[in-house]
Protein backbone atom coordinates (compact mmCIF):
# COMPACT_ATOMS: atom_id res chain seq x y z
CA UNK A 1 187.12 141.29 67.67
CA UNK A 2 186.64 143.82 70.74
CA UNK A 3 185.98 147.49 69.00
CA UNK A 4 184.08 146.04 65.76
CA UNK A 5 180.56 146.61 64.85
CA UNK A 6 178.83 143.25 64.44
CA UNK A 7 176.06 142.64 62.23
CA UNK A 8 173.04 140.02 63.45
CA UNK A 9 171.15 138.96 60.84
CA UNK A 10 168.10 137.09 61.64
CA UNK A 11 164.41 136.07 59.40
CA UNK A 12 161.17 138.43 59.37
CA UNK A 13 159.26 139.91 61.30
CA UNK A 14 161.45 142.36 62.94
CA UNK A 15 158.50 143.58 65.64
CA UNK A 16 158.91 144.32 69.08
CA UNK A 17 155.65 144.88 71.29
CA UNK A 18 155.17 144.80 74.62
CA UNK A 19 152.03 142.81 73.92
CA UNK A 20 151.88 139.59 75.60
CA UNK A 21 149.22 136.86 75.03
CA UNK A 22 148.06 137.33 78.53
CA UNK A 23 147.86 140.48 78.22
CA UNK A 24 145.66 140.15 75.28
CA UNK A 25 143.68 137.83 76.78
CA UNK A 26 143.12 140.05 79.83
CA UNK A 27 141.94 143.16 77.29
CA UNK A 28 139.39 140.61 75.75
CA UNK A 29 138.12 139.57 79.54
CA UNK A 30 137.97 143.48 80.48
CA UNK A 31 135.87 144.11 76.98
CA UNK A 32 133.49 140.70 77.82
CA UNK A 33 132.94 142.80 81.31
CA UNK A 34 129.77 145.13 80.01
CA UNK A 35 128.52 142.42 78.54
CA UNK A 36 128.33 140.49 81.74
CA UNK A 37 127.24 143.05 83.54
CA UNK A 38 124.11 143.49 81.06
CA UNK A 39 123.38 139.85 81.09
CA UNK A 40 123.14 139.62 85.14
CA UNK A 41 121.17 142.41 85.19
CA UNK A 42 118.52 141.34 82.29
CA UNK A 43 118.31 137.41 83.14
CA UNK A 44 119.09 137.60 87.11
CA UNK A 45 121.96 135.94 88.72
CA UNK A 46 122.12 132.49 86.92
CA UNK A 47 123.62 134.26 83.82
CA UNK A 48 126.58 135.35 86.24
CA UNK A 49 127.10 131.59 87.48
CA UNK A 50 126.58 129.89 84.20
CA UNK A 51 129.27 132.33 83.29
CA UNK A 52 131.47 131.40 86.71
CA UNK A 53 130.86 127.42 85.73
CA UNK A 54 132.26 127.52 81.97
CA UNK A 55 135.33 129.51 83.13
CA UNK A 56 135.79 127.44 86.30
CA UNK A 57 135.44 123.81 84.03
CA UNK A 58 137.50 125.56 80.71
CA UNK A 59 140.37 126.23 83.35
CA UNK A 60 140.62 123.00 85.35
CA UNK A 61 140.18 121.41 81.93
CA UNK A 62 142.93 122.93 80.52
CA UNK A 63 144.89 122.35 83.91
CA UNK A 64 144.42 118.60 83.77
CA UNK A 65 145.07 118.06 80.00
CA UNK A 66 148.22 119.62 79.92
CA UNK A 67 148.91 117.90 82.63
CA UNK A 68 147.85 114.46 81.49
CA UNK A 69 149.77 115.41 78.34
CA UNK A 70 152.84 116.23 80.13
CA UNK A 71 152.92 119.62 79.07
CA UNK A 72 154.03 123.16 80.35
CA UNK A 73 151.10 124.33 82.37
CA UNK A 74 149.65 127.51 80.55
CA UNK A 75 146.58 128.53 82.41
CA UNK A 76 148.36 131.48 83.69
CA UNK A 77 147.96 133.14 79.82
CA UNK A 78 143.93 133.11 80.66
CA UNK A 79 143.13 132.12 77.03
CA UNK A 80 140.97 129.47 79.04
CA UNK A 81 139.22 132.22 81.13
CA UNK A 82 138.16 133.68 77.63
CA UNK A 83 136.88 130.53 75.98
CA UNK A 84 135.01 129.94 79.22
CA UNK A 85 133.52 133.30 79.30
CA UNK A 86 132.75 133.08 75.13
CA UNK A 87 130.97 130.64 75.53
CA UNK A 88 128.73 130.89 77.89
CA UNK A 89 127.69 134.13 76.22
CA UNK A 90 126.60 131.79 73.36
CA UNK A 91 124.26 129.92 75.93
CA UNK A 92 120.55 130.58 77.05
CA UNK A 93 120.40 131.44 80.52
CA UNK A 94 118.30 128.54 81.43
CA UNK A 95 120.86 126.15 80.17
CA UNK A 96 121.43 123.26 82.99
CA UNK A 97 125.27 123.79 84.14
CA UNK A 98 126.05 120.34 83.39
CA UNK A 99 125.22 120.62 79.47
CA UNK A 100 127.10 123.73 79.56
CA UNK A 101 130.35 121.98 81.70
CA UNK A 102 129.98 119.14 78.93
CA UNK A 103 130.80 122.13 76.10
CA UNK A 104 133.42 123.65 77.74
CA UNK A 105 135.45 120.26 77.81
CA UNK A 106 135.01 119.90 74.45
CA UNK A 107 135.76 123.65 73.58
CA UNK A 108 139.18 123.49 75.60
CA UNK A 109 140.16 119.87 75.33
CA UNK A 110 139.22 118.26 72.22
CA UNK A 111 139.16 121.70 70.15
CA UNK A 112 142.31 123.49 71.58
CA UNK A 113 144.37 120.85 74.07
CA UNK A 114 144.28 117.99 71.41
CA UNK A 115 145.07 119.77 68.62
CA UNK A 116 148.75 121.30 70.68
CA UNK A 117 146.97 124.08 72.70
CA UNK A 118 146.64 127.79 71.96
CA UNK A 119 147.47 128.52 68.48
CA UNK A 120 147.37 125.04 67.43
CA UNK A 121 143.43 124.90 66.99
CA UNK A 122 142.17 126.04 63.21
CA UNK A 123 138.25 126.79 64.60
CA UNK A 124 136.91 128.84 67.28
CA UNK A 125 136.85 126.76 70.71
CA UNK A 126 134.10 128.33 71.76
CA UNK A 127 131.62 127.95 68.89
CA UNK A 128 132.28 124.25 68.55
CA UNK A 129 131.47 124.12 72.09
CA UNK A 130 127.92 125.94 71.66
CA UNK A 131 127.84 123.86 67.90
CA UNK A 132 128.31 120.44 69.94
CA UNK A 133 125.76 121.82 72.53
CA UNK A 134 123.03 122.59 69.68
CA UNK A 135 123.24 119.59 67.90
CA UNK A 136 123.18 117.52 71.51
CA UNK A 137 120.83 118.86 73.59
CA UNK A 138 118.68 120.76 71.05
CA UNK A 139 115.71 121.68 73.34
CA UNK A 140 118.25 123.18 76.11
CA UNK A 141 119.78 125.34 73.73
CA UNK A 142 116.58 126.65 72.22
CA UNK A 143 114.73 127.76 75.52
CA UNK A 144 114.37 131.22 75.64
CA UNK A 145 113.37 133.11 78.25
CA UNK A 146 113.37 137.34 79.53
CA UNK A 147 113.35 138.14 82.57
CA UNK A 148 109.83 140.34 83.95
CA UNK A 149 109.85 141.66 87.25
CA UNK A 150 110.52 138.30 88.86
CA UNK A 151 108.82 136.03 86.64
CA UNK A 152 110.76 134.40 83.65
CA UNK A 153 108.68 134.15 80.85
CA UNK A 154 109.37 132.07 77.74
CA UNK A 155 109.55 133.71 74.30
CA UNK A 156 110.89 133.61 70.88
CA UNK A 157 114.40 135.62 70.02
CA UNK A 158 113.63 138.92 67.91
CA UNK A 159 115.28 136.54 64.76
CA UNK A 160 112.62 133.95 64.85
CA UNK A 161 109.99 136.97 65.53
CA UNK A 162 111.22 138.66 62.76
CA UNK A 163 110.81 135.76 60.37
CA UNK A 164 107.20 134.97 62.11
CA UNK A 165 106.35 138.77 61.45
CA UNK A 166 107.63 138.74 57.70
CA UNK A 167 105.57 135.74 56.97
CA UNK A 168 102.50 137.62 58.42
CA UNK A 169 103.30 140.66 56.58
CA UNK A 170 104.11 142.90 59.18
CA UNK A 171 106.64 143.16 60.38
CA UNK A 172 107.48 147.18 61.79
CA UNK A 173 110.21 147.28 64.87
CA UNK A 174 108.56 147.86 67.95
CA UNK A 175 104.83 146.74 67.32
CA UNK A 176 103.32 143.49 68.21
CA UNK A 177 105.16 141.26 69.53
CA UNK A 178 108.50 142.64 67.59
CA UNK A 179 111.24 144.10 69.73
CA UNK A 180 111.92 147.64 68.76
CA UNK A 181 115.79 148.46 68.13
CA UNK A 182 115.83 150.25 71.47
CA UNK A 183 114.90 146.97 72.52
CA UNK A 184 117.67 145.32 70.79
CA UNK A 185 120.50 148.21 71.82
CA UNK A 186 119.84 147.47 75.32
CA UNK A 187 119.10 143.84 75.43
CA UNK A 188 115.16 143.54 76.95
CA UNK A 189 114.60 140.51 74.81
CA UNK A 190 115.18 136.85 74.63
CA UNK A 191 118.38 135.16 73.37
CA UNK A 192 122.00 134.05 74.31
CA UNK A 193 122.97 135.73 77.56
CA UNK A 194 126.09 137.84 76.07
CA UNK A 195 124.40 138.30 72.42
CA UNK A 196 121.42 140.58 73.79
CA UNK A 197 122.50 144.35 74.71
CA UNK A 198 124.37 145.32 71.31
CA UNK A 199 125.34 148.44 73.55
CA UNK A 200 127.56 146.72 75.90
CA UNK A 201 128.99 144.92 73.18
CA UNK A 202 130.15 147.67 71.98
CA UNK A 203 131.76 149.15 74.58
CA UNK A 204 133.67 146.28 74.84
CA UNK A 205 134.36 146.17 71.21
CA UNK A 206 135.67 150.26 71.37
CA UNK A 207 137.85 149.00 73.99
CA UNK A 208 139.25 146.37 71.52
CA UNK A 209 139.64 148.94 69.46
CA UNK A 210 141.18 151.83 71.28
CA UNK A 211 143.55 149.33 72.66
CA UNK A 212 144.56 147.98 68.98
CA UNK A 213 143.74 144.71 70.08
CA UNK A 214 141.51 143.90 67.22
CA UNK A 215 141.04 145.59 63.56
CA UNK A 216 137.59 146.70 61.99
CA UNK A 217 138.29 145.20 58.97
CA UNK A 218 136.54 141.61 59.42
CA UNK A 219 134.07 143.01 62.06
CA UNK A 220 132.52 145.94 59.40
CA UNK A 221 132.80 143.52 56.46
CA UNK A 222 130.63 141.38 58.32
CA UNK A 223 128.43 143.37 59.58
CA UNK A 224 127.95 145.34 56.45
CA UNK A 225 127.37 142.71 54.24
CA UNK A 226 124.78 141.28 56.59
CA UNK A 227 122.89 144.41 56.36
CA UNK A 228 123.23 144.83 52.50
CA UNK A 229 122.24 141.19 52.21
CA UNK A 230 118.66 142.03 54.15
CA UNK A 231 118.32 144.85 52.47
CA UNK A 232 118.22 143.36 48.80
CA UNK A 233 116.37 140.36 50.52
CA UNK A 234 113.41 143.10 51.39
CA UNK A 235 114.06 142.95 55.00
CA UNK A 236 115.30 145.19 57.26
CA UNK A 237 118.87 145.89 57.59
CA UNK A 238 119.32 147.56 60.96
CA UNK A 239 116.97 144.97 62.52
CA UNK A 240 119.50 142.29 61.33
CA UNK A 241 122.12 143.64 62.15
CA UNK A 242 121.46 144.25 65.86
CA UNK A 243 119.84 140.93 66.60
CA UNK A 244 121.26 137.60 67.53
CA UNK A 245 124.90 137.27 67.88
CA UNK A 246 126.35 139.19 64.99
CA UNK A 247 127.69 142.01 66.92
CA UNK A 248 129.39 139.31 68.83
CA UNK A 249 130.36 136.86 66.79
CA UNK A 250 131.92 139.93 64.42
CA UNK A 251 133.97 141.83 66.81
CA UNK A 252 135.12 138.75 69.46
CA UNK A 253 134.80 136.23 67.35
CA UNK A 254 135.86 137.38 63.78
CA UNK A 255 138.69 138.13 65.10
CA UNK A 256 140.63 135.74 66.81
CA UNK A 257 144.30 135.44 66.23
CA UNK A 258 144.79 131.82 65.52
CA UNK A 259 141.71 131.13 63.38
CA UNK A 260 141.27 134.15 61.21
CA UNK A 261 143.20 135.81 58.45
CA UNK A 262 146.27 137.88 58.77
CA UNK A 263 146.31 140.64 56.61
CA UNK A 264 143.77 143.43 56.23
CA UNK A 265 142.54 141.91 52.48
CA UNK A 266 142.20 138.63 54.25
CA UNK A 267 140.29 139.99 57.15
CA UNK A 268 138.22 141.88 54.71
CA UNK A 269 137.78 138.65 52.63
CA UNK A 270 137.14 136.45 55.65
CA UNK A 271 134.19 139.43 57.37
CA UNK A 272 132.80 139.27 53.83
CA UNK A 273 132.10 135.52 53.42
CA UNK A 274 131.07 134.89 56.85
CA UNK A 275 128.07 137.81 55.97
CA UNK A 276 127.40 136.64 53.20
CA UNK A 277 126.79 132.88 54.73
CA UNK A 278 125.26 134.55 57.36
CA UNK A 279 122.64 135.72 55.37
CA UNK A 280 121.80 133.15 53.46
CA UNK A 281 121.09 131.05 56.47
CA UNK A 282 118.88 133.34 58.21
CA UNK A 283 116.75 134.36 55.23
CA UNK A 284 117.08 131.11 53.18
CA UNK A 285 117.81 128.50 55.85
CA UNK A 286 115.32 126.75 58.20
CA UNK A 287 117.39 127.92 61.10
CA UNK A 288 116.89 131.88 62.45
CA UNK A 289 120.65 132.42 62.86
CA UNK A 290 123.83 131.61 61.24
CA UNK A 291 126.63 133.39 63.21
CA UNK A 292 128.44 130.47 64.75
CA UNK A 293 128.56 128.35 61.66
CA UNK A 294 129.57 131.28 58.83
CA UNK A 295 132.53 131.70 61.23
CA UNK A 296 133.59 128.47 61.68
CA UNK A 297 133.23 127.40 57.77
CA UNK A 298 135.61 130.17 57.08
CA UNK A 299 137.71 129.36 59.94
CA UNK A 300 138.48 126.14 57.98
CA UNK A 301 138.88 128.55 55.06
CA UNK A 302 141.07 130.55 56.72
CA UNK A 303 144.70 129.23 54.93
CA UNK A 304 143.35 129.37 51.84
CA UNK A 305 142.53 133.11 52.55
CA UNK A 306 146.01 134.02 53.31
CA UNK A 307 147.64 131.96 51.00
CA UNK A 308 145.17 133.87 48.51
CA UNK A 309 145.92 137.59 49.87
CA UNK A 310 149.29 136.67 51.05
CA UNK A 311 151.36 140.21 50.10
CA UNK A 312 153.80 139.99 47.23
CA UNK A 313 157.46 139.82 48.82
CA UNK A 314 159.96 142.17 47.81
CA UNK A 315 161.27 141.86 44.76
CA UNK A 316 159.90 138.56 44.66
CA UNK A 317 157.23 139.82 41.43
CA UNK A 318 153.37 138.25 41.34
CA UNK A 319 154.57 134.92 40.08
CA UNK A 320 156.65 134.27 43.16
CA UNK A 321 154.33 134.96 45.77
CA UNK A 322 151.59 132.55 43.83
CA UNK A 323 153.90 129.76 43.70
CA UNK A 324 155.91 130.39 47.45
C-alpha cells in the first residue's frame, strides 16, 4: 500500500563497494608497472616484448574461447591482461616467445576458460603456466642471464649461488660471486624478469596496499616464516627472503581472490603453509626455489582452509559452524 514502509529482506553479505573487478584488475596492472619498468631496464628491451607477447596471446586467447564457448565476451575486465603480465614475470628473459605463447594458452584456456572463466579456476593461471613451461622446456626456463653493458652474460640466480656458497662454506652477501642484498633490492642479478628488483615490487605491493586491494596477512605470514625457516636451517634469513620470487609470489600471488582463503585466519593459515613448503624445498629439495609450487599446493588446499577457519555464525554456537 502507497504510504507504508516496506521491509526487503534479502541473504548476506550486505556490502556495497564501488570496487569493480576491472577495476581491481587495473590496480594490480598499475602495481606490476615498477616492476616492468625495472625489468626493461636490467635485461634490455626483450623483457618489455616477452611481456607485450603473453598479454597480447592471454587476451586473444581468452577472446576466442569464450567465443568458441559461446560465452559473454569478458576481456574488457583485463583479468587476462594480468595473467599475461604474471606470467611473464615468472619467465627468464631469454625465453623464445613461442614457449612463452604456448604457457599463456594454457594459463588462460585450460586453467581459467575451461574450468567457467574468472572465478571458476581453484589454482593460479599463471603459475601453472610457468609450472607447464618448467616441466616442458626445462633448459629454456633455466637460462639465466644479466645484462653487462651490452653483453648478456650467463649466470646462476643468487638461490642456486647461495646453495653453491653454503656447500663451500662461505657464503657472506656480497663477496665472491654472491650478490649482496643491495644487489637483490635493486635487481642486478640473474633470475625471472619481474622476480629481480624486490624494490619495485614493493612499490607495487604499497600500492596494493594503500589502495586495500590486498591484505598483509598471507603476504607477511609467508614471508616471515620463510625467513624463520632459514634462520633455524643456519642460513640466512634476509638473503632468502629477498631472492627468487617470494616477494612476488607473496604479495601478487598469495593473494588472489579466487584461489586463496577468505578470512584473515585463513590468509594467515594459507601465507604460513606456503612458507613453510617453501622452505623445505629450497633447503631440503634438489630444486633452488619453491614459490610457484607452495602456492599452488595450497591453492588446492584452499577450501579446506576456509571450511577450517570459516567464522562461527551468529548464534549458530561451535558445533554449528563445524557441521554447516
Amino acid at each position: 500500500m502507497s504510504g507504508e514502509a516496506r521491509l526487503l529482506v534479502s541473504s548476506s553479505p550486505h556490502i556495497r563497494d564501488r570496487a569493480s573487478t576491472r577495476s581491481i584488475m587495473l590496480d594490480v596492472i598499475i602495481a606490476l608497472i615498477p616492476s616492468l619498468v625495472a625489468s626493461t631496464i636490467l635485461f634490455g628491451l626483450r623483457a618489455l616484448t616477452l611481456t607485450l607477447v603473453t598479454v597480447a596471446v592471454a587476451v586473444i586467447a581468452e577472446a576466442v574461447s569464450r567465443k568458441v564457448m559461446k560465452r559473454e565476451d569478458t576481456i574488457a575486465d583485463l583479468s587476462a591482461v594480468v595473467t599475461g603480465m604474471l606470467l611473464a614475470f615468472n619467465l627468464p628473459p631469454t625465453l623464445p616467445y613461442w614457449m612463452a605463447a604456448v604457457g599463456a594458452v594454457v594459463a588462460v584456456v585450460v586453467v581459467k576458460q575451461l574450468f567457467g572463466g574468472l572465478g571458476g579456476n581453484f589454482v593460479n593461471p599463471a603459475l601453472v603456466g610457468r609450472v607447464v613451461l618448467v616441466i616442458s622446456f626445462p633448459v629454456a626456463m633455466t637460462r639465466w642471464t644479466v645484462l653487462t653493458g651490452s653483453d648478456v652474460v650467463a649466470t646462476a640466480t643468487p638461490l642456486a649461488q647461495l646453495k653453491a656458497a653454503l656447500a663451500s662454506g662461505s657464503a657472506v652477501p656480497g663477496t665472491g660471486s654472491l650478490p649482496g642484498y643491495l644487489d637483490l633490492l635493486l635487481g642486478t642479478h640473474a633470475g625471472s624478469l619481474g622476480e629481480v628488483s624486490v624494490l619495485a615490487l614493493l612499490v607495487g605491493a604499497a600500492y596494493l596496499l594503500a589502495r586495500r586491494v590486498i591484505a598483509p596477512w598471507a603476504p607477511l605470514a609467508f614471508i616471515g616464516t620463510v625467513g624463520l625457516f632459514a634462520w633455524v636451517a643456519g642460513q640466512p634469513p634476509l638473503y632468502h627472503m629477498l631472492s627468487g620470487g617470494l616477494i612476488l609470489g607473496a604479495f601478487f600471488m598469495a593473494t588472489d581472490y579466487t584461489t586463496t582463503p577468505l578470512t584473515w585466519k585463513g590468509k594467515l593459515l594459507f601465507g604460513f603453509g606456503c612458507g613453510l613448503l617453501t622452505g623445505l624445498i629450497r633447503m631440503f629439495g634438489g630444486m633452488d626455489e619453491g614459490v610457484s609450487y607452495a602456492i599452488l599446493l595450497f591453492n588446492i588446499l584452499t577450501p579446506h582452509i576456509d571450511k577450517w577457519t570459516r567464522p562461527v555464525p551468529l548464534g549458530g554456537g561451535a558445533r554449528h559452524a563445524r557441521n554447516a
